[in-house]
Protein backbone atom coordinates (compact mmCIF):
# COMPACT_ATOMS: atom_id res chain seq x y z
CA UNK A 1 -8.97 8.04 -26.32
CA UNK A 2 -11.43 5.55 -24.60
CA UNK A 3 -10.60 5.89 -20.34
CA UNK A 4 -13.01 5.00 -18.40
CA UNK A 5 -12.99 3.94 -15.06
CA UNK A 6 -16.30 2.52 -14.32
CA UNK A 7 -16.76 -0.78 -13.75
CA UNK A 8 -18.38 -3.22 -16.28
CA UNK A 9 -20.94 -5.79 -15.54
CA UNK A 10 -18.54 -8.33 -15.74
CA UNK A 11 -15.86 -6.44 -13.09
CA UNK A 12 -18.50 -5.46 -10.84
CA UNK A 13 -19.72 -9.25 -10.80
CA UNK A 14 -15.89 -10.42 -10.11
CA UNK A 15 -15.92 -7.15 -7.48
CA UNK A 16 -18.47 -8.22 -5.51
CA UNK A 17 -17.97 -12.00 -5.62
CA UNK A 18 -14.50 -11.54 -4.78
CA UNK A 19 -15.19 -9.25 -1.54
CA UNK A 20 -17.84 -12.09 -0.63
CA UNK A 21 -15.67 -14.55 -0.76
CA UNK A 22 -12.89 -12.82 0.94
CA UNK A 23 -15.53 -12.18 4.27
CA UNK A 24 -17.04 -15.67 3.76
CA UNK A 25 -14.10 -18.04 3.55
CA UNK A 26 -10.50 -16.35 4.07
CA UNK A 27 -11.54 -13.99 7.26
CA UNK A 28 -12.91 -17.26 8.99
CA UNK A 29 -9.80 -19.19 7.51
CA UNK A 30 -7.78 -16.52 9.18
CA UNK A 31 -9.14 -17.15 12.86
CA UNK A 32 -8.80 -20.94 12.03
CA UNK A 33 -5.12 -20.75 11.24
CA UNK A 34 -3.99 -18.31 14.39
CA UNK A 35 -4.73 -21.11 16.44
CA UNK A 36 -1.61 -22.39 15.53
CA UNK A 37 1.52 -21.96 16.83
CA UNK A 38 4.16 -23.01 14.10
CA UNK A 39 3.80 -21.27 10.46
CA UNK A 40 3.78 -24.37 8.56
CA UNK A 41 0.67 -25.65 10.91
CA UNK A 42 -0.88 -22.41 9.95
CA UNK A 43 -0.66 -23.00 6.34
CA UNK A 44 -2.19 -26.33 6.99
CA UNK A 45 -4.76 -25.09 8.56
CA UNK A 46 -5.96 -23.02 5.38
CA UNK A 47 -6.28 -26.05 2.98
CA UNK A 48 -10.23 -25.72 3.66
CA UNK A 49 -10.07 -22.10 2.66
CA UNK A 50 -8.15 -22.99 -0.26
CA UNK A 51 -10.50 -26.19 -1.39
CA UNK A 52 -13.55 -23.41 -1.30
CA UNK A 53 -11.56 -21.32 -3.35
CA UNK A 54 -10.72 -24.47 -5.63
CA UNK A 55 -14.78 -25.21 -5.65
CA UNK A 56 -15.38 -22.03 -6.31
CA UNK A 57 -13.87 -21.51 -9.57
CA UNK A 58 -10.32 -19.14 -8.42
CA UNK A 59 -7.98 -21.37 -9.34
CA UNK A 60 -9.63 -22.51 -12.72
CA UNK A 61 -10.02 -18.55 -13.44
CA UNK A 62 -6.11 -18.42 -12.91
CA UNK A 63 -5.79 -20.99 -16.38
CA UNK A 64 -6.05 -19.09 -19.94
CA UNK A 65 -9.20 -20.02 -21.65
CA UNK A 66 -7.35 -21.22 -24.69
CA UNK A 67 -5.80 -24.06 -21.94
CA UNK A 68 -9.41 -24.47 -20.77
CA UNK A 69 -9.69 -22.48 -18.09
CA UNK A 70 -11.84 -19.54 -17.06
CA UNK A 71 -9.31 -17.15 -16.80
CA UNK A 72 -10.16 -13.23 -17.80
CA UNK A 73 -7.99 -10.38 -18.47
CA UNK A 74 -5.24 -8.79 -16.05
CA UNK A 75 -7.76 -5.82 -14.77
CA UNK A 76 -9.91 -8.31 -13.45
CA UNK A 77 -7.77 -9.89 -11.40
CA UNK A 78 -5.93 -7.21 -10.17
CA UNK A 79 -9.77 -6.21 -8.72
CA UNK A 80 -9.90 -9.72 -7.02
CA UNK A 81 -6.50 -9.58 -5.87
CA UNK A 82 -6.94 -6.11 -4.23
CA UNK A 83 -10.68 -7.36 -3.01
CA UNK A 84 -9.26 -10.73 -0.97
CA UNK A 85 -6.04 -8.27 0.08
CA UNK A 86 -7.98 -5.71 1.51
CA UNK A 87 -9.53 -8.33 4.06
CA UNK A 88 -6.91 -11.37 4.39
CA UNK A 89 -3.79 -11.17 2.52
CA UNK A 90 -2.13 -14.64 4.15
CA UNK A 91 -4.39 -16.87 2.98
CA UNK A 92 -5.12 -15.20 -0.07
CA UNK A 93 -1.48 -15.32 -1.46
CA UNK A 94 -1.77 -19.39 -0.75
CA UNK A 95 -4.27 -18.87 -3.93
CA UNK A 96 -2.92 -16.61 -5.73
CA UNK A 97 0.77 -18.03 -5.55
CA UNK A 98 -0.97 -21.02 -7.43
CA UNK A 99 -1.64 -18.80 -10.31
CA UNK A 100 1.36 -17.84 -10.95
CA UNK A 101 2.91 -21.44 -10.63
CA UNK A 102 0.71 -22.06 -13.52
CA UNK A 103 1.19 -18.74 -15.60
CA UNK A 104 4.36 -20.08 -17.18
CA UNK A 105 1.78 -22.83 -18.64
CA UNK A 106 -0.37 -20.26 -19.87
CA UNK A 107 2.42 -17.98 -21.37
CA UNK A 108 3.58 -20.90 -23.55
CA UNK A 109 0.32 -21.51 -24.62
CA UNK A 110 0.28 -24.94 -25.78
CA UNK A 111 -2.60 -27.36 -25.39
CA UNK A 112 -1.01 -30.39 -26.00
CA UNK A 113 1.94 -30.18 -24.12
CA UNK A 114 0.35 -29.03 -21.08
CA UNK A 115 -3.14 -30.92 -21.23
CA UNK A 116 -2.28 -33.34 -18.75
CA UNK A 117 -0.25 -31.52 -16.13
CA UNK A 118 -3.59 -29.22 -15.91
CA UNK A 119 -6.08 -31.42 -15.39
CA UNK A 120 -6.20 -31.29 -11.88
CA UNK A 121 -6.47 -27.42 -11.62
CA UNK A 122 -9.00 -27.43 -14.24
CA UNK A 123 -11.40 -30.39 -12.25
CA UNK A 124 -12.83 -27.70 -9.27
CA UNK A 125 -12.35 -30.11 -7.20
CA UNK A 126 -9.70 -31.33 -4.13
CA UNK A 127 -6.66 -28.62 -3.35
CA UNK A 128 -3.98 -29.24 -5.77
CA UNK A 129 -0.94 -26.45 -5.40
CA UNK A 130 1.28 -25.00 -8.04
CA UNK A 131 4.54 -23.27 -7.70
CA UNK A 132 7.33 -21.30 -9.87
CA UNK A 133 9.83 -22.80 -8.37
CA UNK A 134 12.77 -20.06 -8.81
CA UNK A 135 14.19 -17.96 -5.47
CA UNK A 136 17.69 -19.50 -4.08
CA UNK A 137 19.21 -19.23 -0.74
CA UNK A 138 21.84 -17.42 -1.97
CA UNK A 139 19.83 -14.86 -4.41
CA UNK A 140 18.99 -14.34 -8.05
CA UNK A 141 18.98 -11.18 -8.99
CA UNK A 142 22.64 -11.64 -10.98
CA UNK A 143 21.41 -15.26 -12.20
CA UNK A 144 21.87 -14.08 -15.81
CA UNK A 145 25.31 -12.11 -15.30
CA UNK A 146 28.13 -13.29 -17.59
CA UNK A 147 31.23 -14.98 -15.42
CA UNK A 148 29.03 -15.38 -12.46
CA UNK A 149 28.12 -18.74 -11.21
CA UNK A 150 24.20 -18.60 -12.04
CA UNK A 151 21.77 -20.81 -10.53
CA UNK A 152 22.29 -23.15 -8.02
CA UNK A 153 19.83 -25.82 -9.22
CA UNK A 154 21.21 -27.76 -12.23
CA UNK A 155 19.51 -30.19 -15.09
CA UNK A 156 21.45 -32.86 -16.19
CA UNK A 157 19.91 -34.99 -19.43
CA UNK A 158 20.41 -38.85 -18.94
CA UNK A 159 18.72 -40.62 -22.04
CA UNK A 160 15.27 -40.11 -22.29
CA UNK A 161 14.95 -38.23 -18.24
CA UNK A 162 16.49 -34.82 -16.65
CA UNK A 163 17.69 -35.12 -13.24
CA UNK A 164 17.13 -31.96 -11.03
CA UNK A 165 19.84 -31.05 -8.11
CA UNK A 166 19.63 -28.32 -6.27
CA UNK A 167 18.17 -25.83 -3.46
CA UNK A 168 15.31 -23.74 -3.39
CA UNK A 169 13.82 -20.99 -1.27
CA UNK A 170 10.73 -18.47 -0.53
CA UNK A 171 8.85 -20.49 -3.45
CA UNK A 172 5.46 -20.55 -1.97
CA UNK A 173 3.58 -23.55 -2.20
CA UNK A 174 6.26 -25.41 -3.52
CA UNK A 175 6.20 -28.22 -0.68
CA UNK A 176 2.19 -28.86 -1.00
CA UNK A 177 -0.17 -29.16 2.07
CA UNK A 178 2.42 -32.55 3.31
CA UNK A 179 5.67 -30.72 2.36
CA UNK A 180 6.21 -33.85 0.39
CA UNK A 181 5.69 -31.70 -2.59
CA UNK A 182 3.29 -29.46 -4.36
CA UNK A 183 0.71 -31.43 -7.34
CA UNK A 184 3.06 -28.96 -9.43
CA UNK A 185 6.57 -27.30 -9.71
CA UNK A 186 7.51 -25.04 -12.59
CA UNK A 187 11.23 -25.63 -11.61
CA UNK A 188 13.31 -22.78 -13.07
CA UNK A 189 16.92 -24.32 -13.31
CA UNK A 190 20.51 -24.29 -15.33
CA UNK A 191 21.68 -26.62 -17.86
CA UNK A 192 25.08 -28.74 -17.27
CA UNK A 193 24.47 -31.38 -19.86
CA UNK A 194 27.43 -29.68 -20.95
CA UNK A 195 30.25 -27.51 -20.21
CA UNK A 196 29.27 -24.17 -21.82
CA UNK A 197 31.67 -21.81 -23.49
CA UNK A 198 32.89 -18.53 -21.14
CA UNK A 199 31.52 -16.33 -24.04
CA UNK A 200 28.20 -18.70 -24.21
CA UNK A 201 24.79 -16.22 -23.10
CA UNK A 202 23.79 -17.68 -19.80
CA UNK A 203 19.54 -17.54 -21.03
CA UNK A 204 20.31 -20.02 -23.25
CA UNK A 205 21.15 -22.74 -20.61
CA UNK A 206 17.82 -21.77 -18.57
CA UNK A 207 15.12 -24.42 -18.66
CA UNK A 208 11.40 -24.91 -16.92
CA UNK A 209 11.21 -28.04 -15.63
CA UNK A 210 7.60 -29.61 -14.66
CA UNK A 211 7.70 -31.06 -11.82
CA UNK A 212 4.23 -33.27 -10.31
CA UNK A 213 4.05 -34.72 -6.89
CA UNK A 214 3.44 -38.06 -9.03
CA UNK A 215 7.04 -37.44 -10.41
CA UNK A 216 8.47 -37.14 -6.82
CA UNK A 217 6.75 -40.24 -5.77
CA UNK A 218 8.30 -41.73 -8.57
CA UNK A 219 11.78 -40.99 -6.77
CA UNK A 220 14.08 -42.13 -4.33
CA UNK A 221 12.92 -41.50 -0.89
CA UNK A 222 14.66 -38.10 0.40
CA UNK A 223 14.85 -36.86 -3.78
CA UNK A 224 12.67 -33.83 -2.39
CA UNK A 225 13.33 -32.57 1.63
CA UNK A 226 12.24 -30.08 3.00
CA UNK A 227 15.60 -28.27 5.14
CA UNK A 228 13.47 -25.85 6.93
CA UNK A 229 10.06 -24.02 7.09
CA UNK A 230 10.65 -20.31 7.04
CA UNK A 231 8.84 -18.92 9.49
CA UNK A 232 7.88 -14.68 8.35
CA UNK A 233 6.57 -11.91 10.21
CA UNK A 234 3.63 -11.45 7.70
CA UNK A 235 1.71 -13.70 5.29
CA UNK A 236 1.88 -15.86 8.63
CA UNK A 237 0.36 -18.45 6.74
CA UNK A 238 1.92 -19.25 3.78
CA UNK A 239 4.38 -21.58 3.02
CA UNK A 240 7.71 -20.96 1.49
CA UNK A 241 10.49 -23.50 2.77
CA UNK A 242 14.09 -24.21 1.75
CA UNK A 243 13.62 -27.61 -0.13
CA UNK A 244 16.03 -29.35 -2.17
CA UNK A 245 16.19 -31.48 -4.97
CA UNK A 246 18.52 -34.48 -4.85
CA UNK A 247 18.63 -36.37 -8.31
CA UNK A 248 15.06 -35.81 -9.14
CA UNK A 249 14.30 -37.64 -12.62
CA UNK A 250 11.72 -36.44 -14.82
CA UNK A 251 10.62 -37.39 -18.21
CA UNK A 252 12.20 -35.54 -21.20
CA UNK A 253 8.14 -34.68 -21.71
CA UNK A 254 8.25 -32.47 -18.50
CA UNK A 255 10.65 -29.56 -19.97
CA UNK A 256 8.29 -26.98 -20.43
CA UNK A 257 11.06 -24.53 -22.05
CA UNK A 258 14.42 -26.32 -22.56
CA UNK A 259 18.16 -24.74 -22.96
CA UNK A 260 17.74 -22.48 -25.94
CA UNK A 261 19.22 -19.65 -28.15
CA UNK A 262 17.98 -16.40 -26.99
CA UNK A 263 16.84 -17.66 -24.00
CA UNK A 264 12.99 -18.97 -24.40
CA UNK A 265 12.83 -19.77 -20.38
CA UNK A 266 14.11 -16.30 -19.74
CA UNK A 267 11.08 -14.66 -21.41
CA UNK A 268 8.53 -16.61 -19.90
CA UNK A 269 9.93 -16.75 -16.38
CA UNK A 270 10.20 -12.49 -16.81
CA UNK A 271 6.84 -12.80 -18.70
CA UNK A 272 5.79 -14.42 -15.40
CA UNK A 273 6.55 -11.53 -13.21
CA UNK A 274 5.50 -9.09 -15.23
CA UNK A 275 2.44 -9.91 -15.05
CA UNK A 276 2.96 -10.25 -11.54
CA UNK A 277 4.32 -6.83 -11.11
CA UNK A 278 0.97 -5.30 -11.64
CA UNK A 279 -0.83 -7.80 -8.80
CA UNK A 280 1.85 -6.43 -6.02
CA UNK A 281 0.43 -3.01 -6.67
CA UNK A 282 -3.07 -4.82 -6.59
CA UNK A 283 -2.11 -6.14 -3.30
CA UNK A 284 -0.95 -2.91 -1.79
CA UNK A 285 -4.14 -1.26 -3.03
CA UNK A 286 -5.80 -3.91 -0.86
CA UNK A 287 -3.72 -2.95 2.12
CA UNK A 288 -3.66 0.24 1.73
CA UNK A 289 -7.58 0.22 2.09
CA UNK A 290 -7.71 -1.63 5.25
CA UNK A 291 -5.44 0.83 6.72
CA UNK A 292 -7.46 3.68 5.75
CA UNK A 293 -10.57 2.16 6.68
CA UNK A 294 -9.18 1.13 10.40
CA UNK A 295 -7.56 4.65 11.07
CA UNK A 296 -10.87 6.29 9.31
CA UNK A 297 -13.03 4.85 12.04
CA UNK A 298 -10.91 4.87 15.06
CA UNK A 299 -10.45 8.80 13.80
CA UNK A 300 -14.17 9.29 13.56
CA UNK A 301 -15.33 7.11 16.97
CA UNK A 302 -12.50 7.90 19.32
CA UNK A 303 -11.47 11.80 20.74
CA UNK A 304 -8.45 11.00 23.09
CA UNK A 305 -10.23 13.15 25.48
CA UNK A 306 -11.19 15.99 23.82
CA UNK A 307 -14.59 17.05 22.87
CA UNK A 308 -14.39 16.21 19.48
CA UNK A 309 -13.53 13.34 17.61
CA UNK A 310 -10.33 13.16 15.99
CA UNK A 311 -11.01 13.91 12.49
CA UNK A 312 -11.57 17.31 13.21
CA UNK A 313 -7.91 18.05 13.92
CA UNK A 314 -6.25 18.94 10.86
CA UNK A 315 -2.93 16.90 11.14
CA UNK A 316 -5.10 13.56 11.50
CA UNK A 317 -7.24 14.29 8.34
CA UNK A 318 -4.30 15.49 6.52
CA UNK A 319 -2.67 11.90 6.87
CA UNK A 320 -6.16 10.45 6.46
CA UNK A 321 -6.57 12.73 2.95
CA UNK A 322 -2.80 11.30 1.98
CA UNK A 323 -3.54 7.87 2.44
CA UNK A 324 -6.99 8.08 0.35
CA UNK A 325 -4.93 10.08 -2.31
CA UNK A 326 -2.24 7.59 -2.62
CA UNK A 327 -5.05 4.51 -2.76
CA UNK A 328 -6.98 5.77 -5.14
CA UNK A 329 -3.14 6.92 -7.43
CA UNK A 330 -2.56 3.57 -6.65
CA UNK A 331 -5.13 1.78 -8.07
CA UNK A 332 -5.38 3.28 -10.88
CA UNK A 333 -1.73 2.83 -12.02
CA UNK A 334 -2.24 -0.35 -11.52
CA UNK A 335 -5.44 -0.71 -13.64
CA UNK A 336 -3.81 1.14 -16.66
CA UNK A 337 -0.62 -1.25 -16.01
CA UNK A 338 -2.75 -4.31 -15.68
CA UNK A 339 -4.59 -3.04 -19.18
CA UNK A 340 -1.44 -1.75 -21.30
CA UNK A 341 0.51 -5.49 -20.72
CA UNK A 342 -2.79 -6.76 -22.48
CA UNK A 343 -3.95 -4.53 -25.26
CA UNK A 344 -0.89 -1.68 -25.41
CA UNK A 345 0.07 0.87 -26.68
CA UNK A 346 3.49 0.39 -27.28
CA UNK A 347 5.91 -2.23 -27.94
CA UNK A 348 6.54 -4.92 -25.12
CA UNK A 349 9.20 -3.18 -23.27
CA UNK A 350 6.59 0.43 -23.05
CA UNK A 351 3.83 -1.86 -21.75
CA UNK A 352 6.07 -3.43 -19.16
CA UNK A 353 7.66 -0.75 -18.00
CA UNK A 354 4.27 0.41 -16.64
CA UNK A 355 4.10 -3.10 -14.39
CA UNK A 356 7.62 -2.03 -13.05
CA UNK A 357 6.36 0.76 -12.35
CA UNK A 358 3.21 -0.39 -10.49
CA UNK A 359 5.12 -2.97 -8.29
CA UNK A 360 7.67 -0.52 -7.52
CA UNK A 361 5.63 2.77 -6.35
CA UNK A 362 2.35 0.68 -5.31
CA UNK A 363 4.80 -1.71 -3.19
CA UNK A 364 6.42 1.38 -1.40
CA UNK A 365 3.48 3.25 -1.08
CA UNK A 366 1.77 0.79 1.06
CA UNK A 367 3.98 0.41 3.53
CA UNK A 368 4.10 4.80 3.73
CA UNK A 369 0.14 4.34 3.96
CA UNK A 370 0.18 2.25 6.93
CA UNK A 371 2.63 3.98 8.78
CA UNK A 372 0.70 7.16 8.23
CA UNK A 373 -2.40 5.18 9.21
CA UNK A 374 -0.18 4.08 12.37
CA UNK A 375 0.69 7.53 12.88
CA UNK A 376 -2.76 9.05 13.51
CA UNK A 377 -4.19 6.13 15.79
CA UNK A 378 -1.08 6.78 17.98
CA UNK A 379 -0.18 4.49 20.64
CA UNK A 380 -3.21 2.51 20.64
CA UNK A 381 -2.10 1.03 16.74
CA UNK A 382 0.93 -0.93 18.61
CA UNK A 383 -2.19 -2.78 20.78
CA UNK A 384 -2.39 -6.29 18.65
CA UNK A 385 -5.97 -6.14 19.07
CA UNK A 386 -5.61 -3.34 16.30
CA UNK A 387 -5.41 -4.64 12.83
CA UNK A 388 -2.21 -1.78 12.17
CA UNK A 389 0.68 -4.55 13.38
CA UNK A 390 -0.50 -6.90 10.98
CA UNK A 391 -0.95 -4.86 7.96
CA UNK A 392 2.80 -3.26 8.55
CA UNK A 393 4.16 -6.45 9.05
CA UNK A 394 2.74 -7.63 5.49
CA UNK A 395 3.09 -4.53 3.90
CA UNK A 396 7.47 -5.08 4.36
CA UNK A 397 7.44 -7.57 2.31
CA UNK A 398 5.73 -6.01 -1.07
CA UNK A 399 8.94 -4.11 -1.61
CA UNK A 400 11.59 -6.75 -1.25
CA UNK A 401 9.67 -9.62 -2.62
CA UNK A 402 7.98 -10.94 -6.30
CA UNK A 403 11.13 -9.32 -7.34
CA UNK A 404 13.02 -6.92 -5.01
CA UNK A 405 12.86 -3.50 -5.96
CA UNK A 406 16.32 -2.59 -5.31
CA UNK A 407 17.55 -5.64 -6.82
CA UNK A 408 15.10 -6.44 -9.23
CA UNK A 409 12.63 -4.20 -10.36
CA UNK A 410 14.27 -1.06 -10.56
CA UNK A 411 17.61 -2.37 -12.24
CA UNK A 412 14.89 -3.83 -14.86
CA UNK A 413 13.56 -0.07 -15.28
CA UNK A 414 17.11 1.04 -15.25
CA UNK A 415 18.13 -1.68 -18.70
CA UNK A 416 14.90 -0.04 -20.22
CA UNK A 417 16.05 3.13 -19.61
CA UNK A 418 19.46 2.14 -21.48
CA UNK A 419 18.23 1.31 -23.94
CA UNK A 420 19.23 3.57 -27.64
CA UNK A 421 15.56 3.41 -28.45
CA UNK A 422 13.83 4.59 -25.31
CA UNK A 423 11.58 7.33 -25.47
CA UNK A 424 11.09 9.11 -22.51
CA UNK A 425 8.26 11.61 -23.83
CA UNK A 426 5.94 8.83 -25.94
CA UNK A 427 6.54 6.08 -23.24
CA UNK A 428 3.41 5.85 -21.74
CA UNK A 429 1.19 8.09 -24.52
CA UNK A 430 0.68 6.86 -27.39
């Protein structure tokens, strides 16, 4: 049973390139963008962060090498994830949100029908943004429920074009750095062509829809508008507005995954955040080191008048020891999650239900880990000139977004668990 945790030549080399990048370009960026007042000046502000990041190979090591890209396995990016995290998530998720725009792309797999909407993410050069285009104002965790009215954005088939109509929310990068719209949309949306059955499954009206910025331009003026920028209390500098889509035509070329039996669309947008599941726990890893590493030194350089420092009282290293326990539980969850959705054991369902399980306890964890971290600083952690505001204020949104737990994640672990053929005692050993 081969486990080993050490690091090969190749993760070390991503480890440390990724922490040098992350002090290099994103903590600068991060200074940069603060300067700004309004969240959607922030995110501006990061496009030079972003083109180093483009220059330097990230977003070309988000693209499957069979597409052409540089792209490695799951572990390894779960290290740069929690690397870049650990120092500056905002500007980090700008990059990362960009991968999994293009993951449905690399899920499907196909060369040839995908060979020209990559080329820009492939050239290392410029910014060019991608975005899964799928959150709705009004939800979609039920978008699949039978009798229920599904998604709000529609595809309509007129001859040899689709025409997209609809709203859209919390889909970062979707408007691109002039909110005129991002290089490239993966649009998740419902057929209407025609009037489905009651009884009809509603996967097999879901489509993908590739959407470029060229395809917008294409458009009537006003086809894509931004309604508002959504302004968040962390991740201050990313960029997730409501936009809608007012008869958008596209080429009958640009449906990535069209209106199928069984629901093709379905399994690569959930293939999507699967793989994504196991990056939120990366992410909280990240956080959850910062926070340790703050409180560690304030606990080690700082006695609140006593004549020694505050390590030596018990209650603050027992929160300290709880924080480094839960890190390092953390982390390695999500390494074996990360490595199980890529090599096994187990049948799909066994392997995913370990990147549930990642985003679920990593995501909740984190935010536990920097209240604790909170807890022993004491007063002085509400001073904004701490790092602990920040961190808290980011770590809130692990839980309730990629996914909500509650409305998401756990109901997903919940249809596993349903299921006749689930076996709780070989699920994860095997």
């Amino acid at each position: 049973m081969p486990v080993d945790f050490h690091l090969g030549p190749t993760e070390a080399g991503i480890r440390a390139a990724a922490a040098g990048f992350a002090q290099s370009v994103l903590k600068p960026a991060r200074a940069i963008y603060l300067a700004k007042s309004e969240q959607h000046e922030r995110f501006q502000a990061t496009q030079p962060a972003y083109a180093a990041a483009v220059a330097g190979g990230l977003i070309k090591g988000q693209i499957s090498s069979s597409l052409g890209g540089a792209g490695g396995s799951l572990i390894e990016a779960a290290i740069l994830v929690e690397e870049c995290y650990a120092v500056e998530p905002s500007a980090a998720l700008t990059v990362f949100s960009t991968g999994l725009g293009l993951t449905p792309l690399n899920l499907l797999g196909d060369l040839e029908k995908t060979r020209q909407f990559l080329k820009p993410f492939l050239s290392g050069d410029g910014t060019p943004l991608a975005s899964l285009v799928f959150s709705e104002p009004g939800g979609v965790a039920n978008f699949l429920e039978k009798g229920a009215e599904g998604l709000n954005t529609t595809a309509r088939r007129d001859g040899d074009e689709w025409m997209i109509n609809g709203e859209k929310l919390w889909a970062t990068n979707c408007a691109g750095w002039d909110f005129n719209g991002a290089d490239l949309a993966c649009v998740v949306c419902r057929d209407v062509t025609t009037t489905p059955s009651p009884n009809v499954d509603p996967r097999d009206s879901i489509m993908i829809v590739l959407v470029t910025r060229a395809d917008l331009d294409r458009n009537d003026e006003g086809a894509f508008r931004v309604l508002r920028h959504v302004s968040t209390i962390g991740h201050t500098s990313a960029s997730g507005p409501h936009v809608r889509y007012t008869n958008v035509r596209v080429p009958t070329a640009n449906v990535l995954c069209g209106p199928t039996l069984g629901g093709k669309a379905v399994d690569i947008l959930f293939g999507c955040f699967d793989r994504t599941a196991t990056l939120v726990g990366a992410m909280s890893v990240g956080l959850m080191r910062a926070a340790f590493e703050a409180a560690l030194l304030f606990a080690k350089t700082d006695n609140r008048g006593s004549n020694v420092p505050l390590l030596e009282r018990q209650a603050v290293a027992d929160l300290l020891s709880g924080i480094k326990m839960q890190t390092e539980a953390c982390r390695a969850l999500t390494w074996k999650a990360a490595d199980a959705m890529e090599n096994g054991p187990g049948d799909y369902n066994a392997r995913r239900e370990l990147a549930l399980a990642a985003k679920v306890y990593c995501s909740e964890a984190a935010v536990k880990a920097v209240t604790d971290a909170i807890n022993v600083v004491g007063i002085t952690a509400y001073d904004t000139d701490q790092p602990f505001a920040e961190l808290l204020n980011t770590a809130i949104a692990l839980p309730i977004f990629d996914g909500g737990n509650v409305g998401v994640r756990r109901r997903h672990m919940q249809q596993l668990m349903l299921s006749p053929t689930y076996d709780p005692a070989n699920r994860f050993m095997k």
